[in-house]
Protein backbone atom coordinates (compact mmCIF):
# COMPACT_ATOMS: atom_id res chain seq x y z
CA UNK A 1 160.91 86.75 123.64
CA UNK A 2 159.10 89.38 125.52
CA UNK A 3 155.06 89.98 125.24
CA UNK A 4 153.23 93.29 126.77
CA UNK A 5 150.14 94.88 126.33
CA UNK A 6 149.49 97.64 124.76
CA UNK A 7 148.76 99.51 127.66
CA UNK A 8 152.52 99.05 128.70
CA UNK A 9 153.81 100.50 125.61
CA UNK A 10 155.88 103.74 126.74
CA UNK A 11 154.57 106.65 124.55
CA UNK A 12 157.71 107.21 123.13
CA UNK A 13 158.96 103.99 122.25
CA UNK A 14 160.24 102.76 119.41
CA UNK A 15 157.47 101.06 117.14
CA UNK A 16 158.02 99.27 114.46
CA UNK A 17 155.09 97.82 112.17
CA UNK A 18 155.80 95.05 109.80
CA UNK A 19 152.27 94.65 108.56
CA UNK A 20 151.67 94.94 104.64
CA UNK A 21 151.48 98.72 103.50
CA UNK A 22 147.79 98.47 102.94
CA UNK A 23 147.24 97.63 106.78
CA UNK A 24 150.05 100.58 107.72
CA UNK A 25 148.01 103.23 105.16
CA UNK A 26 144.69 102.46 107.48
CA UNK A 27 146.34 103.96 110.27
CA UNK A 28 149.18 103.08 112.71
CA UNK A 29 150.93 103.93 115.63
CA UNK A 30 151.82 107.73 116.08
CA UNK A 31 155.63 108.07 115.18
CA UNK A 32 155.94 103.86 114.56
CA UNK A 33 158.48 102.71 112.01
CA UNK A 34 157.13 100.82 108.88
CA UNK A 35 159.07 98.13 107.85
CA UNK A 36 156.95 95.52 106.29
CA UNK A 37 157.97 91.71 107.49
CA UNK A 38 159.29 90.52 104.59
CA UNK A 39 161.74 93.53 104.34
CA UNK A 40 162.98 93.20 107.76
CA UNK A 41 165.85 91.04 106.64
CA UNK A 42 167.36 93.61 104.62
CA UNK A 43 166.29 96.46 106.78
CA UNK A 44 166.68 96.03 110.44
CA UNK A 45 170.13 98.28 110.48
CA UNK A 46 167.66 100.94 110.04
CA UNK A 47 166.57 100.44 114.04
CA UNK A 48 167.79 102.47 117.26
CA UNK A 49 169.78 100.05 118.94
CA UNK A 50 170.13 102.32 121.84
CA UNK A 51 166.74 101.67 122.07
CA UNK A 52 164.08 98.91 123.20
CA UNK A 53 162.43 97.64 120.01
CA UNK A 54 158.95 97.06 120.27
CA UNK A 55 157.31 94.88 116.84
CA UNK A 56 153.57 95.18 116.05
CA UNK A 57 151.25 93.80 113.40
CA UNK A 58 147.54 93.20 112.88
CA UNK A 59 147.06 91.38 115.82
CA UNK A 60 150.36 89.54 117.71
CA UNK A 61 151.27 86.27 115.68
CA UNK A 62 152.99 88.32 112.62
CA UNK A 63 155.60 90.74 114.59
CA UNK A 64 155.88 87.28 117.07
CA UNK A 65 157.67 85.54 113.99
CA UNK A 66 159.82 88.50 113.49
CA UNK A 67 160.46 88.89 117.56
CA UNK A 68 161.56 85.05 117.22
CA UNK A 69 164.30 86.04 113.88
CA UNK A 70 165.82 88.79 115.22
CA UNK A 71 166.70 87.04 118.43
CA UNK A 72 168.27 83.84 116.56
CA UNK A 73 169.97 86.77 115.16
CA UNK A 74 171.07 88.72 118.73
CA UNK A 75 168.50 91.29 118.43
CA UNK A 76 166.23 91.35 121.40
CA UNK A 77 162.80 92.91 120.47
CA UNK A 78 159.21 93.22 122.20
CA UNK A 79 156.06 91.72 120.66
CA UNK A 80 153.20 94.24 121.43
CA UNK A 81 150.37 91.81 122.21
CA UNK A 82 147.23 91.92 120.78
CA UNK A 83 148.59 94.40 118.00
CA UNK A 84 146.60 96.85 116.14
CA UNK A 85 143.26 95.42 116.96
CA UNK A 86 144.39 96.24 120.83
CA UNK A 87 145.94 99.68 120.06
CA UNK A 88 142.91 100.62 118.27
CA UNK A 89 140.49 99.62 121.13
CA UNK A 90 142.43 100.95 124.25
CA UNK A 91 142.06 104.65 122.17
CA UNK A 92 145.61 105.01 121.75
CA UNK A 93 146.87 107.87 119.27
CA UNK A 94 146.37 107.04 115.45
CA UNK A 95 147.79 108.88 112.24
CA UNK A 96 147.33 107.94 108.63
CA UNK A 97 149.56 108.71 106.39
């Protein structure tokens, strides 16, 4: 499994935020992907494979578990370290939805 910071995160990448939809209505990621954790199962056909795929929650240790499934399932992913809390510090772009 693959860590970076947040301040490695390409602006265009492909963002996908399985906190709860509470957390995700409080702002996220410009142009990230909501897909909560517990729906990943059932939903990760819905990524870019052609893609990197980069997971982020609240704070690491949430989009870490889901890093961990999808690779015991041949998915490789990248967990955005430090999560929200980080993105929101390092004054990278926000939207609310």
């Amino acid at each position: 499994m693959e860590f970076i910071p947040v301040s490695e995160v390409p602006d265009d990448a492909q963002i996908i935020d399985v906190r709860s939809k509470m957390e995700w209505d409080e702002g996220h990621p410009v142009g990230a992907v909501h897909i909560p954790m517990e729906e990943i199962p059932s939903r990760y056909g819905e990524f870019d494979f052609d893609r990197d795929i980069y997971l982020m929650c609240k704070s690491g240790g949430r989009s870490a578990q889901v890093c961990q499934w999808l690779e015991m399932n041949g998915i490789d992913a990248i967990n955005i370290s430090g999560g929200m809390i980080d993105w929101e510090h390092s004054g990278r772009p926000i939207e609310k939805d």
